[in-house]
N, C-alpha and C. Protein backbone atom coordinates (compact mmCIF):
# COMPACT_ATOMS: atom_id res chain seq x y z
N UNK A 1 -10.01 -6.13 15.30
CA UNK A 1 -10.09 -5.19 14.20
C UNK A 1 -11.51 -5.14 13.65
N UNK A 2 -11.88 -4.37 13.33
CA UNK A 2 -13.19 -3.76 12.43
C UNK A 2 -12.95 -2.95 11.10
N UNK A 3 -13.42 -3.74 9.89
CA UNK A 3 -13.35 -2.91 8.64
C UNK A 3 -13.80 -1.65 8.56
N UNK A 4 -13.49 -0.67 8.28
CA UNK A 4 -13.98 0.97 8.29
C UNK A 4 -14.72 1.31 7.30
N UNK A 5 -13.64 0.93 6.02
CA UNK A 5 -13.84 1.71 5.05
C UNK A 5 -13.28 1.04 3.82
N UNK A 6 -13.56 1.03 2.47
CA UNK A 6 -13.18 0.94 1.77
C UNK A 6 -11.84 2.28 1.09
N UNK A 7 -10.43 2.31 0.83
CA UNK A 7 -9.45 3.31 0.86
C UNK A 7 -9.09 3.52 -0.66
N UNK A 8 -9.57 2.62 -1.66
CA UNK A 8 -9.11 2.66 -2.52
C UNK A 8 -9.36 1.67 -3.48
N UNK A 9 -8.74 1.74 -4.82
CA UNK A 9 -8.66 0.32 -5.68
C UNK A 9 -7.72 0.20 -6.48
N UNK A 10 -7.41 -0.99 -6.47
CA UNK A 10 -6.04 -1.22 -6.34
C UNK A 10 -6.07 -2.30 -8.00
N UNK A 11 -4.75 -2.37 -8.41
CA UNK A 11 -4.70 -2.81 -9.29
C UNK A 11 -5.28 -4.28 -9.41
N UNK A 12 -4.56 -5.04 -8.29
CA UNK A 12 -4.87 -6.36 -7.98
C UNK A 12 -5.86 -6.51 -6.97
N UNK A 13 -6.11 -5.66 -5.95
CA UNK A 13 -6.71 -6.02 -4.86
C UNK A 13 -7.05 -4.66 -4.66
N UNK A 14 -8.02 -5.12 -3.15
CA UNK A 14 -8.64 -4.16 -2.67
C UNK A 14 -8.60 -3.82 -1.49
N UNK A 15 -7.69 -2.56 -1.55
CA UNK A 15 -7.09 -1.85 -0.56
C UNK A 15 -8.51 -1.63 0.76
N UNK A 16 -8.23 -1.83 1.86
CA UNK A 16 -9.43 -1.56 2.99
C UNK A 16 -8.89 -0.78 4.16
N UNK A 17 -9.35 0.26 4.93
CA UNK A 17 -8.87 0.51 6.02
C UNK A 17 -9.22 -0.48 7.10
N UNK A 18 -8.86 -0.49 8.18
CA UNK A 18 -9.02 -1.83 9.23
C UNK A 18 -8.64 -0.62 10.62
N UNK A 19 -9.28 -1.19 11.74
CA UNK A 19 -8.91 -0.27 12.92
C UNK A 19 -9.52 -0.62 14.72
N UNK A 20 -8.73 -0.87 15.12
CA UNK A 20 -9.10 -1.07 16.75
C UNK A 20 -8.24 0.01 17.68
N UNK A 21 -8.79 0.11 18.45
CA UNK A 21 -8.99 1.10 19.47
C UNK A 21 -7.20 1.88 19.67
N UNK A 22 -6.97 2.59 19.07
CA UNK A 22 -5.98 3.08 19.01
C UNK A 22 -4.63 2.92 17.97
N UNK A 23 -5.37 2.19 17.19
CA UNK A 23 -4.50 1.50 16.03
C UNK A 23 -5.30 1.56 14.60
N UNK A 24 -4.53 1.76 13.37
CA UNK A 24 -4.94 2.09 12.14
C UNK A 24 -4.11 1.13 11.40
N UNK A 25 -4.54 0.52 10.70
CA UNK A 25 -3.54 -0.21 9.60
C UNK A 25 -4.86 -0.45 8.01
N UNK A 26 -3.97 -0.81 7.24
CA UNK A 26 -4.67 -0.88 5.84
C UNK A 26 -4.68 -2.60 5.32
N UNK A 27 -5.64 -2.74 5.02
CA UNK A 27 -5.69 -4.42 4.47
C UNK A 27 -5.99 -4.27 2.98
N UNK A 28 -5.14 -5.35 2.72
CA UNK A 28 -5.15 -6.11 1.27
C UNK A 28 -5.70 -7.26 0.80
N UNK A 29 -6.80 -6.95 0.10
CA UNK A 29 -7.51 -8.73 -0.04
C UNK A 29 -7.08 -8.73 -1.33
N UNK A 30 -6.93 -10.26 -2.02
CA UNK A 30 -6.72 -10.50 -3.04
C UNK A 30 -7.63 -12.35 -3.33
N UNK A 31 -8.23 -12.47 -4.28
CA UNK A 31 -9.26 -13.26 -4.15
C UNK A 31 -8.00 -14.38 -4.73
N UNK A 32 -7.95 -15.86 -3.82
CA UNK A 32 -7.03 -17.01 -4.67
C UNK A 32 -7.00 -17.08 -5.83
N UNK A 33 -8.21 -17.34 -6.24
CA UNK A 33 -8.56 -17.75 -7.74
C UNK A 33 -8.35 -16.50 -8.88
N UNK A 34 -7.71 -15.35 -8.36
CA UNK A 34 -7.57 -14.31 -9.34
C UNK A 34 -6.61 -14.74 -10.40
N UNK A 35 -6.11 -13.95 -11.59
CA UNK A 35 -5.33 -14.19 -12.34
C UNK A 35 -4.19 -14.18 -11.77
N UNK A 36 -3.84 -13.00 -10.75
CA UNK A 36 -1.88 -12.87 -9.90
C UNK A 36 -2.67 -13.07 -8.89
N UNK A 37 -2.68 -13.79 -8.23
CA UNK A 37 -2.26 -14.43 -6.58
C UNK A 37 -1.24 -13.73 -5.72
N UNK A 38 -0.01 -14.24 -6.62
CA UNK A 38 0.77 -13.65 -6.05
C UNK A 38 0.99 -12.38 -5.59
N UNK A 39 0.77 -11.46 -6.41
CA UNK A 39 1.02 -10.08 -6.01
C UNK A 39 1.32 -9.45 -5.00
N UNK A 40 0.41 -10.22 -3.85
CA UNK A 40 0.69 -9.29 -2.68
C UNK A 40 1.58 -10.33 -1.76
N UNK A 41 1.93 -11.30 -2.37
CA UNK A 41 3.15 -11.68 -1.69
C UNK A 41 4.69 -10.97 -2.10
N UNK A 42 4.14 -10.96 -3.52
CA UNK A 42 5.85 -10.24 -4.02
C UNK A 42 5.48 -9.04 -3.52
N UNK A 43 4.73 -8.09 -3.03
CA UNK A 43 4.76 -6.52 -2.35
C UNK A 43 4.75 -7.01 -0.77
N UNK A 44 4.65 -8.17 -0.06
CA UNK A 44 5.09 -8.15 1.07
C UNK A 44 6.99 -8.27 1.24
N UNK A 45 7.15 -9.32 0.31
CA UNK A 45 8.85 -9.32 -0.07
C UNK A 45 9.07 -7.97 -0.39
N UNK A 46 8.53 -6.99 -0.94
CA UNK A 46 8.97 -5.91 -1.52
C UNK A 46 9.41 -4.89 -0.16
N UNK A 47 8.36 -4.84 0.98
CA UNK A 47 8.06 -4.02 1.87
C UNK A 47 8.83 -4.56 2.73
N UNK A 48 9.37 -5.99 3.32
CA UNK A 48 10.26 -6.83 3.95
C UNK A 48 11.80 -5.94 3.49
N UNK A 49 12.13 -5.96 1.96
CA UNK A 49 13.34 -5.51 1.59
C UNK A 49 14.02 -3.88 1.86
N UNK A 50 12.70 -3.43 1.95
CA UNK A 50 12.90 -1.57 1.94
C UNK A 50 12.48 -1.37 3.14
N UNK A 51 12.21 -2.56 4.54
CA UNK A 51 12.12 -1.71 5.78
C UNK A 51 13.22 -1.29 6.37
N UNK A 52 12.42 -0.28 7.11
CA UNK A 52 12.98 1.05 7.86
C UNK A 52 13.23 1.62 7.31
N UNK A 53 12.64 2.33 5.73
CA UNK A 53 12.77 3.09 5.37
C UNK A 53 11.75 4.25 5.11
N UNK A 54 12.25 5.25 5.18
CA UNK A 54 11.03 6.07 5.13
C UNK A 54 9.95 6.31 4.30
N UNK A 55 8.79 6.12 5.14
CA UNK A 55 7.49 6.03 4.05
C UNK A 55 7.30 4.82 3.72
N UNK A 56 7.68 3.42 3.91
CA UNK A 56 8.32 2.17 4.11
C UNK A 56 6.97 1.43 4.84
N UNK A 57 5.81 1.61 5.14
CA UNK A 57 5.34 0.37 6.04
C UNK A 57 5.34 -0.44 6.60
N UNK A 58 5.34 -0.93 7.95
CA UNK A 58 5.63 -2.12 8.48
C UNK A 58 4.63 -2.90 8.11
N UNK A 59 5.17 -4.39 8.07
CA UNK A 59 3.98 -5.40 7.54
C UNK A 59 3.64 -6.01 8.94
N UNK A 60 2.11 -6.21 8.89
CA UNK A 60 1.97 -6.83 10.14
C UNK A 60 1.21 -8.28 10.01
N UNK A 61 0.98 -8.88 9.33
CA UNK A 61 0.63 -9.99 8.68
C UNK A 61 0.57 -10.17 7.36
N UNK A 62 0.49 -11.25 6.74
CA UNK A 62 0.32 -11.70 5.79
C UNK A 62 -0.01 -13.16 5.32
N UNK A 63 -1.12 -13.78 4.96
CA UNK A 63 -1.37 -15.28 4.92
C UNK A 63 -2.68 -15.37 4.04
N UNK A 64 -3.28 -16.46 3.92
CA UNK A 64 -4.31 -16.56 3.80
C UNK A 64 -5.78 -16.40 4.61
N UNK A 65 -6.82 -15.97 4.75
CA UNK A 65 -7.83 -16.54 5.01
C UNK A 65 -8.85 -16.57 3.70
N UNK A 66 -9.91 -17.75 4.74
CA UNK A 66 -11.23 -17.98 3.80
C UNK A 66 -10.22 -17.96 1.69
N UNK A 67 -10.95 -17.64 1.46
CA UNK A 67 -10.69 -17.50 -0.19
C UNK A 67 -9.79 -16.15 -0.62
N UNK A 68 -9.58 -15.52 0.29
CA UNK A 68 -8.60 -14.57 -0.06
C UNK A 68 -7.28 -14.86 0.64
N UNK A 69 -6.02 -13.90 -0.12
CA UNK A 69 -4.56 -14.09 0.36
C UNK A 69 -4.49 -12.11 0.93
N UNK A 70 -4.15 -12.24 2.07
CA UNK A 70 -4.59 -11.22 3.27
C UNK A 70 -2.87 -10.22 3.52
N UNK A 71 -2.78 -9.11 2.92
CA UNK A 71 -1.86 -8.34 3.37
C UNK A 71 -2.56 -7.04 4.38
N UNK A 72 -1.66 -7.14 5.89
CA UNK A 72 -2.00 -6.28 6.64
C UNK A 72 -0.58 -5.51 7.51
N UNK A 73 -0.82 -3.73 6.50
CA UNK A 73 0.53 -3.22 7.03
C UNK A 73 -0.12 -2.04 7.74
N UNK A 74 1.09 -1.38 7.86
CA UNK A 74 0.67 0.44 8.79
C UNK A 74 0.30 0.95 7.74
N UNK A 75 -0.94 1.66 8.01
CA UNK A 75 -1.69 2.96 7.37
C UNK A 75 -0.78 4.56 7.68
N UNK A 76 -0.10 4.59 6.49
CA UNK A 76 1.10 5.72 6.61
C UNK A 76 -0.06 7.63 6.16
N UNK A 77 -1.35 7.17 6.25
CA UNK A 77 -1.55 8.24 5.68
C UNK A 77 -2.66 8.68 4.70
N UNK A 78 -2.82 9.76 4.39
CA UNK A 78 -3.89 9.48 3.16
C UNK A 78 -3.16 8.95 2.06
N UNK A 79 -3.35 8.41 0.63
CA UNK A 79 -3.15 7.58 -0.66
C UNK A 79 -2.95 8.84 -1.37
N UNK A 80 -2.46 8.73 -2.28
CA UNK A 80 -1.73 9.88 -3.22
C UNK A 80 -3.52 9.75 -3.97
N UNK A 81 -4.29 8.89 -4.48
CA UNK A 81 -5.41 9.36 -5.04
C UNK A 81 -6.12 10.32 -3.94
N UNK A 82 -6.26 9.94 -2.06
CA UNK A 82 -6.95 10.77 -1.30
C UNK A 82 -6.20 12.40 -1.80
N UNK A 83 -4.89 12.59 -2.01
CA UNK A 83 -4.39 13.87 -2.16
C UNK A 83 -4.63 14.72 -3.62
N UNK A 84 -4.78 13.32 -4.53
CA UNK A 84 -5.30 14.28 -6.06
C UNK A 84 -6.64 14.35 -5.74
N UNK A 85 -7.72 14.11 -5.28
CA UNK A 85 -9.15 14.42 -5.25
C UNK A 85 -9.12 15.74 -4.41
N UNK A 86 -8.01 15.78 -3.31
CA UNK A 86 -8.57 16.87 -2.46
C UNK A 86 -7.36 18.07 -3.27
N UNK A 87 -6.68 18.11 -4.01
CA UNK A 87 -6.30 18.82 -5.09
C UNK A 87 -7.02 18.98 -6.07
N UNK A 88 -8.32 19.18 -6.30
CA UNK A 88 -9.33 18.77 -7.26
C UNK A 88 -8.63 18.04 -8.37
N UNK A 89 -8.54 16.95 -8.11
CA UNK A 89 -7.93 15.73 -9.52
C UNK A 89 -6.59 16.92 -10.47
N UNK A 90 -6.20 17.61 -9.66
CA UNK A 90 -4.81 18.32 -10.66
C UNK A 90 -3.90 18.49 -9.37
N UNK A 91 -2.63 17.96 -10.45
CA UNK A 91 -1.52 17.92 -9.33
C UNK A 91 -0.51 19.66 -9.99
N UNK A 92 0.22 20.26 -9.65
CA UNK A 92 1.20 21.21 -10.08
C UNK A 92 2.08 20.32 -10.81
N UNK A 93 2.62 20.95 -11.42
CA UNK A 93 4.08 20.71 -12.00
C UNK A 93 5.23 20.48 -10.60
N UNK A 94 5.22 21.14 -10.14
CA UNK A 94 6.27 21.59 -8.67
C UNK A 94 5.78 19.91 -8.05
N UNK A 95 4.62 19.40 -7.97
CA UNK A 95 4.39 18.29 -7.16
C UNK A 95 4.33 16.60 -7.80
N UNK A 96 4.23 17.33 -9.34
CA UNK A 96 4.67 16.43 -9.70
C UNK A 96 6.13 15.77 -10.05
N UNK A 97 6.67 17.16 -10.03
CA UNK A 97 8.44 16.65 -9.93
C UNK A 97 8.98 15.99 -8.78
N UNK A 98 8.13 16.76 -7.65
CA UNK A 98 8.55 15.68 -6.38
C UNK A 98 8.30 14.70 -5.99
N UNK A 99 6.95 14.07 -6.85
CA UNK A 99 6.61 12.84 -6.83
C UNK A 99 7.75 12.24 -7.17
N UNK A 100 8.01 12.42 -8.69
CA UNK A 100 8.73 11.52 -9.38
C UNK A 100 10.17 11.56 -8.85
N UNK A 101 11.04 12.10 -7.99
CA UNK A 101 12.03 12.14 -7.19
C UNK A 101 11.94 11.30 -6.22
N UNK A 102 10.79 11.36 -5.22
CA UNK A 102 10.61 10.66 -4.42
C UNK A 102 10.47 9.20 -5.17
N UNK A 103 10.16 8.63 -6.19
CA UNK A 103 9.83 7.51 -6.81
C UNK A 103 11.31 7.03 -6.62
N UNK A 104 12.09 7.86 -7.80
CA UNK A 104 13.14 7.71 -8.09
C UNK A 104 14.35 7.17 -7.27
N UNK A 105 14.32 8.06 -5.56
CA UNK A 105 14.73 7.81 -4.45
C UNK A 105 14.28 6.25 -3.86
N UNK A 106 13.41 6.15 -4.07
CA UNK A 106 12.74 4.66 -3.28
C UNK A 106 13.26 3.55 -4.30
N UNK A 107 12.82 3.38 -5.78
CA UNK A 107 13.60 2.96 -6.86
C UNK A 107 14.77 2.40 -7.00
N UNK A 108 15.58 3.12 -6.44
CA UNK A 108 16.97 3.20 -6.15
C UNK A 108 17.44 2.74 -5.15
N UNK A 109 17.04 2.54 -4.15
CA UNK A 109 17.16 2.09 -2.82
C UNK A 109 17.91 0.36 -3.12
N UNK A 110 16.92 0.16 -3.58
CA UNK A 110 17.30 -1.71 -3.22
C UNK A 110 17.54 -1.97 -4.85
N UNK A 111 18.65 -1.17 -6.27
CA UNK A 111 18.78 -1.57 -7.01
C UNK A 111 20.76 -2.24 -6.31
N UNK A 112 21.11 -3.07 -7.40
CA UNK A 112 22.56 -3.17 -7.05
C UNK A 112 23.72 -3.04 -8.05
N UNK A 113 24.55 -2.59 -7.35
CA UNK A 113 25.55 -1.79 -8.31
C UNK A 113 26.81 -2.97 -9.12
């Protein structure tokens, strides 16, 4: 793998694109010594619970190296920020209802009755 690009920024960490010769996936660094550590372990449990679902990522590692704790899944795409910039930073009404459906749908998935 070879780092590309920087994709984003992330609450806890910092989202990276990653890529070898026919393959795309997105990495997650998160520095040990941060305040949540954890984080991207509870979003690997998170992504473990809701696979095979659509829009769902497969995880393809997850561990430590060096001083960071390392999440590496499938790159599903551009990031909803890549889609509000190329919307000039305004979303519709119409797209924002389907956001929040689609939320709602995923949300719902792994609550229990």
């Amino acid at each position: 793998y070879r780092v590309d690009r920087k994709i984003g920024v992330g609450g806890f960490g910092l989202p990276m694109h990653r890529s070898r010769i026919g393959e795309e996936v997105a990495l997650k660094l998160i520095y040990i010594g941060s305040d949540y550590p954890q984080v991207l372990r509870v979003e690997k449990e998170t992504y473990d619970t809701l696979s095979g679902g659509v829009g769902i990522p497969r995880v393809r590692w997850y561990g430590q190296e060096c001083d960071f704790y390392v999440l590496v899944h499938d790159l599903l795409g551009p990031s909803l920020e890549d889609l509000f910039n190329y919307c000039g930073r305004t979303f519709s009404l119409k797209t924002i209802l389907l956001l929040a459906e689609r939320h709602k749908d995923v949300g719902g998935r792994h609550q229990t009755t």
